[in-house]
C-alpha atoms as a PDB file:
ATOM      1  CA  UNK A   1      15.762  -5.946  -6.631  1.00  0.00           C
ATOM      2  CA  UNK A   2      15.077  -8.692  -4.186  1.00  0.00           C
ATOM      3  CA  UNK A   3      13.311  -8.375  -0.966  1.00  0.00           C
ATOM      4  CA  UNK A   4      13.920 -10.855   2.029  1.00  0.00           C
ATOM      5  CA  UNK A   5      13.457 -11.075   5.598  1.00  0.00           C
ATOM      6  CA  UNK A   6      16.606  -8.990   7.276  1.00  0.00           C
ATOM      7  CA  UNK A   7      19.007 -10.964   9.665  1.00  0.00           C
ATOM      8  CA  UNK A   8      20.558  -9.927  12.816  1.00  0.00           C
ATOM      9  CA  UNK A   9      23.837  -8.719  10.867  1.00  0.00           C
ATOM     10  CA  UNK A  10      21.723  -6.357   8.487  1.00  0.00           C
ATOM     11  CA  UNK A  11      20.780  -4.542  11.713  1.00  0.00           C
ATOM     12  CA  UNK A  12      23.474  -2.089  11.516  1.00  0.00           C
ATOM     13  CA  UNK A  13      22.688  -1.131   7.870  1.00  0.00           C
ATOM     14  CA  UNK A  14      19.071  -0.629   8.499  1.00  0.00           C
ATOM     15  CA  UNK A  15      19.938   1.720  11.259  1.00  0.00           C
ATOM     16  CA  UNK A  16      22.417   3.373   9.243  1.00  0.00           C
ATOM     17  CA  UNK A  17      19.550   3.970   6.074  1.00  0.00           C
ATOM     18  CA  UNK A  18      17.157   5.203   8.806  1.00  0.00           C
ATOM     19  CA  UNK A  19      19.539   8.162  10.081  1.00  0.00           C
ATOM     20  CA  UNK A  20      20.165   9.324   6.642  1.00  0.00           C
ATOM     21  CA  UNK A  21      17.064   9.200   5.100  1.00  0.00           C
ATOM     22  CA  UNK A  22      15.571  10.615   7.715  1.00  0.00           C
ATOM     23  CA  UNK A  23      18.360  13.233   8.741  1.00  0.00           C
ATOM     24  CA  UNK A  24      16.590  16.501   6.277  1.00  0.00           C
ATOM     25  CA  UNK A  25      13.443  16.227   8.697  1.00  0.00           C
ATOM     26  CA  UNK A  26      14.991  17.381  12.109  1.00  0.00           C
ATOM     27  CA  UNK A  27      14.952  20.756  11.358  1.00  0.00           C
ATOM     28  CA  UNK A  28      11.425  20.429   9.663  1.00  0.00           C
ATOM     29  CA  UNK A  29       9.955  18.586  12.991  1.00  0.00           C
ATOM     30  CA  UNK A  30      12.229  20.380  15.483  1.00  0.00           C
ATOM     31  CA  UNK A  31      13.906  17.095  16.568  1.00  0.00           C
ATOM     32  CA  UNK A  32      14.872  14.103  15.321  1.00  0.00           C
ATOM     33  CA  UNK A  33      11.671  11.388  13.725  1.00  0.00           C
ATOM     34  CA  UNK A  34      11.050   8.797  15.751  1.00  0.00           C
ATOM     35  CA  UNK A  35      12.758   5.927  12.790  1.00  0.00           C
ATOM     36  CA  UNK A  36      16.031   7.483  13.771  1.00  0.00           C
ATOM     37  CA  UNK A  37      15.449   6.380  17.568  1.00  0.00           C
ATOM     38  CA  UNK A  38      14.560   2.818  16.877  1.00  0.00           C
ATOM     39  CA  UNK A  39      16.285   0.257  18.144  1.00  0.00           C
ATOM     40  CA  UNK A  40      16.669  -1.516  14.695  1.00  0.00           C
ATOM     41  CA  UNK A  41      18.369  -4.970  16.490  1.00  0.00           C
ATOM     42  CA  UNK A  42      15.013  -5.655  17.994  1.00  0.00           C
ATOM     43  CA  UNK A  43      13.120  -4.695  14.898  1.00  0.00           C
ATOM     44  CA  UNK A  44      14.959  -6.881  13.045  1.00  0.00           C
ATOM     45  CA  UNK A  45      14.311  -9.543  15.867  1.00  0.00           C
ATOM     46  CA  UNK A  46      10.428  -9.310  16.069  1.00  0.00           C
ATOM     47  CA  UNK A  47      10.786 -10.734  12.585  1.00  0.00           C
ATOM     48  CA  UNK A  48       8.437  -8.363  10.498  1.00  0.00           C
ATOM     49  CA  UNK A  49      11.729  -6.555   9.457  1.00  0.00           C
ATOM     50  CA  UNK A  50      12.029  -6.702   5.443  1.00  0.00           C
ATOM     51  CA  UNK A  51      14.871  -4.894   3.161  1.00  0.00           C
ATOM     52  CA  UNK A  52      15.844  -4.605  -0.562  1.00  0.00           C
ATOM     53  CA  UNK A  53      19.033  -5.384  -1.717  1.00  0.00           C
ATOM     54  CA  UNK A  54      20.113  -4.564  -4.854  1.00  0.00           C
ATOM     55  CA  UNK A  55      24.057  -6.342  -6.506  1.00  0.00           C
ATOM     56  CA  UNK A  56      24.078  -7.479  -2.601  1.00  0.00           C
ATOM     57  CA  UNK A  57      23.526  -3.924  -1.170  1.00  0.00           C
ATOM     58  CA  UNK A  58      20.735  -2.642   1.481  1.00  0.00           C
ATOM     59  CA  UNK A  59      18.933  -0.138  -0.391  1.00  0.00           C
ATOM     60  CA  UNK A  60      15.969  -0.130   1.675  1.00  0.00           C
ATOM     61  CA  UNK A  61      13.605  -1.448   4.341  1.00  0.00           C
ATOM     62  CA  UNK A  62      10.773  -1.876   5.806  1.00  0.00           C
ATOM     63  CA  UNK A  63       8.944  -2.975   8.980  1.00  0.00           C
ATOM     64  CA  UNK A  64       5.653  -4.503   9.314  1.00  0.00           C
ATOM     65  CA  UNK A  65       3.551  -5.273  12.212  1.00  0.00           C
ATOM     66  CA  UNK A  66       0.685  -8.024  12.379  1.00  0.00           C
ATOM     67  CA  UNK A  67      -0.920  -7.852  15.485  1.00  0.00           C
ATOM     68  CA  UNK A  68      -4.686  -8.033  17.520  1.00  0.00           C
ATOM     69  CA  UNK A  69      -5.335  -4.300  16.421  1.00  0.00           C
ATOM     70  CA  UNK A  70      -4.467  -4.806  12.351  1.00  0.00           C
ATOM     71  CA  UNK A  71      -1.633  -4.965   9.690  1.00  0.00           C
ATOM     72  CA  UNK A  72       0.761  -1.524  10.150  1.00  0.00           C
ATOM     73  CA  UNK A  73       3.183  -0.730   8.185  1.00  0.00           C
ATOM     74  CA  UNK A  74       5.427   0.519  10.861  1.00  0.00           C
ATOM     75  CA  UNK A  75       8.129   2.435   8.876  1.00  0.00           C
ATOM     76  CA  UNK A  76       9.823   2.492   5.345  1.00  0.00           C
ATOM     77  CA  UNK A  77      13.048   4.059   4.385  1.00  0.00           C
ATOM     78  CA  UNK A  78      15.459   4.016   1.641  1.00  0.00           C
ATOM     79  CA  UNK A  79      19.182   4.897   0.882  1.00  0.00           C
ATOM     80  CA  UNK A  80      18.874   8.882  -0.110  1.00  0.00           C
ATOM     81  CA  UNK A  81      20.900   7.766  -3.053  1.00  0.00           C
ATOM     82  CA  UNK A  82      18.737   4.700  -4.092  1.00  0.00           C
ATOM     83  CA  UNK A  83      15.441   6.979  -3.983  1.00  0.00           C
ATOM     84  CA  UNK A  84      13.787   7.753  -6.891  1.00  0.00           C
ATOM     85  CA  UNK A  85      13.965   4.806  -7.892  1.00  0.00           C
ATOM     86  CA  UNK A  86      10.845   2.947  -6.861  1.00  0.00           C
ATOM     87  CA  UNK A  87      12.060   1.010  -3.808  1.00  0.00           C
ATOM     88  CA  UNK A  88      10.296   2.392  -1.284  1.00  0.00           C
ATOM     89  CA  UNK A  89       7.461   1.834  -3.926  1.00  0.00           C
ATOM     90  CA  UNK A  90       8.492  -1.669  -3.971  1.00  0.00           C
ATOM     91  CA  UNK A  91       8.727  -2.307  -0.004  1.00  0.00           C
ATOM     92  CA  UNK A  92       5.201  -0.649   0.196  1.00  0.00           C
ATOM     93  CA  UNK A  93       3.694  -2.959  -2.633  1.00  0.00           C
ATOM     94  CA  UNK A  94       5.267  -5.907  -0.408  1.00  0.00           C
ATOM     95  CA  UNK A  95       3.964  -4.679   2.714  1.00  0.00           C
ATOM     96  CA  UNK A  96       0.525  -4.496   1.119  1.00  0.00           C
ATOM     97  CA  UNK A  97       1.028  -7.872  -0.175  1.00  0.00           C
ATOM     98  CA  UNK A  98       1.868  -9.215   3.091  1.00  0.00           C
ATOM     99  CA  UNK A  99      -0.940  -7.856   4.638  1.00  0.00           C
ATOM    100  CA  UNK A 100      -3.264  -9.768   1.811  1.00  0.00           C
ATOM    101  CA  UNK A 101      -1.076 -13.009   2.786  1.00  0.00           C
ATOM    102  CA  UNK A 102      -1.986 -12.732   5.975  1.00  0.00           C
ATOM    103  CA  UNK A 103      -5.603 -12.163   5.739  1.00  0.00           C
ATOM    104  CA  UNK A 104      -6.023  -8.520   6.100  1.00  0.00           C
ATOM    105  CA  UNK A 105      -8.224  -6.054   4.332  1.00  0.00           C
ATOM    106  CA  UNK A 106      -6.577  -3.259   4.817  1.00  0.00           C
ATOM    107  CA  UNK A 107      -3.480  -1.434   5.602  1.00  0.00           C
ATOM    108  CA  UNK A 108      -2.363   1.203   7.914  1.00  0.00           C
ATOM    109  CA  UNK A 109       0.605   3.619   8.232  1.00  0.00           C
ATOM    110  CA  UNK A 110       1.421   7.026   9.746  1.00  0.00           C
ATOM    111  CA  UNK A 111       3.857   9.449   9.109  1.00  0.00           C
ATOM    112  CA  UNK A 112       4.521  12.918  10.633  1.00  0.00           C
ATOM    113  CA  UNK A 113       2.467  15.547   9.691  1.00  0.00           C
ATOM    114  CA  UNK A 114       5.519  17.697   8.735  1.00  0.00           C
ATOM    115  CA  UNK A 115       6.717  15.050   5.835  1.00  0.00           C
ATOM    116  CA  UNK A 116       4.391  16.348   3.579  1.00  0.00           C
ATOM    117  CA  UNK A 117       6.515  14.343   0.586  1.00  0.00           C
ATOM    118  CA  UNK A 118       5.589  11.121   2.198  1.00  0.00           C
ATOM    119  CA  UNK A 119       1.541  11.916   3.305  1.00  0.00           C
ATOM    120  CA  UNK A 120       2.284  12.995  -0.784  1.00  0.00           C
ATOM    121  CA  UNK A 121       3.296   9.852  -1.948  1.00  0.00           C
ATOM    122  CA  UNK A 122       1.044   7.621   0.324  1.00  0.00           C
ATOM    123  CA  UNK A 123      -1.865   9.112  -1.346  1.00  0.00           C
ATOM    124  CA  UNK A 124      -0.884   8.642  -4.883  1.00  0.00           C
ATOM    125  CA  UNK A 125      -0.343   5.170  -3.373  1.00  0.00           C
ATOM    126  CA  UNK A 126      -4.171   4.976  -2.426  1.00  0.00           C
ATOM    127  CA  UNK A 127      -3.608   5.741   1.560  1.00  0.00           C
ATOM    128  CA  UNK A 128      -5.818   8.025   3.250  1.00  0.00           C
ATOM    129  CA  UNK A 129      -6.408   9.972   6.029  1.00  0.00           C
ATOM    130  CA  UNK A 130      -8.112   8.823   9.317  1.00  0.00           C
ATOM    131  CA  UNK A 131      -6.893  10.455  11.831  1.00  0.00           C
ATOM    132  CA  UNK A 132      -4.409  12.666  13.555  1.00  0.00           C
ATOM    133  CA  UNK A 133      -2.729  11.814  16.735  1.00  0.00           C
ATOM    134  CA  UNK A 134      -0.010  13.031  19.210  1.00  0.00           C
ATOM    135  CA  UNK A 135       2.406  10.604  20.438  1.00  0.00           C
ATOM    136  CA  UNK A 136       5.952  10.493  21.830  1.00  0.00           C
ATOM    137  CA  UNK A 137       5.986  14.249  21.242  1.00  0.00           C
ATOM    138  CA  UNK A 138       4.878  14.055  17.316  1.00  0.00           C
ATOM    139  CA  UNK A 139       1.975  14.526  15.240  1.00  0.00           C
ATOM    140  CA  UNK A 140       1.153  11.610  13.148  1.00  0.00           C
ATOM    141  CA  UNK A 141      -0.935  11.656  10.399  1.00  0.00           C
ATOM    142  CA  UNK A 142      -2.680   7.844  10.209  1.00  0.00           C
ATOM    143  CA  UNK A 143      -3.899   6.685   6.573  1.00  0.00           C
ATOM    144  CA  UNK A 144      -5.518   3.194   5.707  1.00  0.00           C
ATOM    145  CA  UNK A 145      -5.751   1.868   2.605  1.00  0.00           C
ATOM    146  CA  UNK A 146      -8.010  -1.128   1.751  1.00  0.00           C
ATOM    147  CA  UNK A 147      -6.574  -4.382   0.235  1.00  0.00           C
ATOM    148  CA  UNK A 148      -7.831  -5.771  -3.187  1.00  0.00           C
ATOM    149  CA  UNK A 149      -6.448  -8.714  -4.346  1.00  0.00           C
ATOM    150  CA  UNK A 150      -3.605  -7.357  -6.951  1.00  0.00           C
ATOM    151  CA  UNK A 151       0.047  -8.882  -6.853  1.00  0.00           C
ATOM    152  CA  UNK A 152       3.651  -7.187  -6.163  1.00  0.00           C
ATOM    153  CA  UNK A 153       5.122  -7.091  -9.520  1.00  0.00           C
ATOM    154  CA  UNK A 154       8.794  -6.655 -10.833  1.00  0.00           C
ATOM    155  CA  UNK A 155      10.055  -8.434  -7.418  1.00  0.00           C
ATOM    156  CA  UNK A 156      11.585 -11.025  -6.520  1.00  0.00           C
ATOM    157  CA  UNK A 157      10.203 -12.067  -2.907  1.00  0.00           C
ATOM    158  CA  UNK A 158      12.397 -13.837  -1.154  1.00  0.00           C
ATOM    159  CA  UNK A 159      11.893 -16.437   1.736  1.00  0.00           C
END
């Protein structure tokens, strides 16, 4: 698996992954998650837009943000037939590492409350919970997990 900054013409697949990895949570939340909304063009744009290819397919992405307030790790999805398979482990490991890269301490994430799978995984992951907040109609659980200095293994990083 190799990881590398997405392009404008990987928009299209990323926006594609989102609205089927995310499709068995509308009738959990009672509408669709907000990933499926996103406009994926301007993610990619922003530049903090990351995906896993694997034999020159999109498997996966992810999307980071670095700003004033801290390092988020803004959303994470991976083909429905790709999961399983540790790339969304992967993406989060190079999130985290990116956040060590760029001289943060700690990461943060949020998910809905109602994806108890992922609030699951992030704290297997080391992610806990700091607080609960309503926005853009949803529930979001907000974890953090603090930064030592351990690598990304098995991954091929890609400029």
């Amino acid at each position: 698996m190799t990881i590398r900054p997405a392009v404008e013409t990987d928009a299209s697949a990323i926006a594609a992954i989102a609205q089927t990895a995310y499709q068995g949570y509308i009738e959990r939340i009672g509408k669709a998650p907000a990933p499926m909304q996103a406009d994926y063009e301007q993610a990619v744009a922003a530049g903090d837009t990351h995906i896993a290819v694997v034999e020159a397919m999109i498997v996966g992405f992810v999307v980071i943000v670095d700003n004033d307030a801290g390092f988020l790790l803004d959303n994470v999805a991976v083909a429905p037939d790709c999961q399983g398979q540790g790339v969304g482990r992967a993406l989060i490991g190079f999130a985290e590492h990116e956040a060590r890269v760029r001289g943060h301490d700690h990461i943060v994430l949020y998910t809905n409350e109602r994806m108890t799978e992922n609030r699951a995984l992030y704290a297997r992951l080391g992610y806990t919970e700091v607080a609960r907040i309503r926005q853009a109609g949803h529930l979001r659980i907000y974890m953090k997990k603090p930064l030592g200095a351990q690598g990304v293994h098995g991954v091929n990083l890609s400029p």
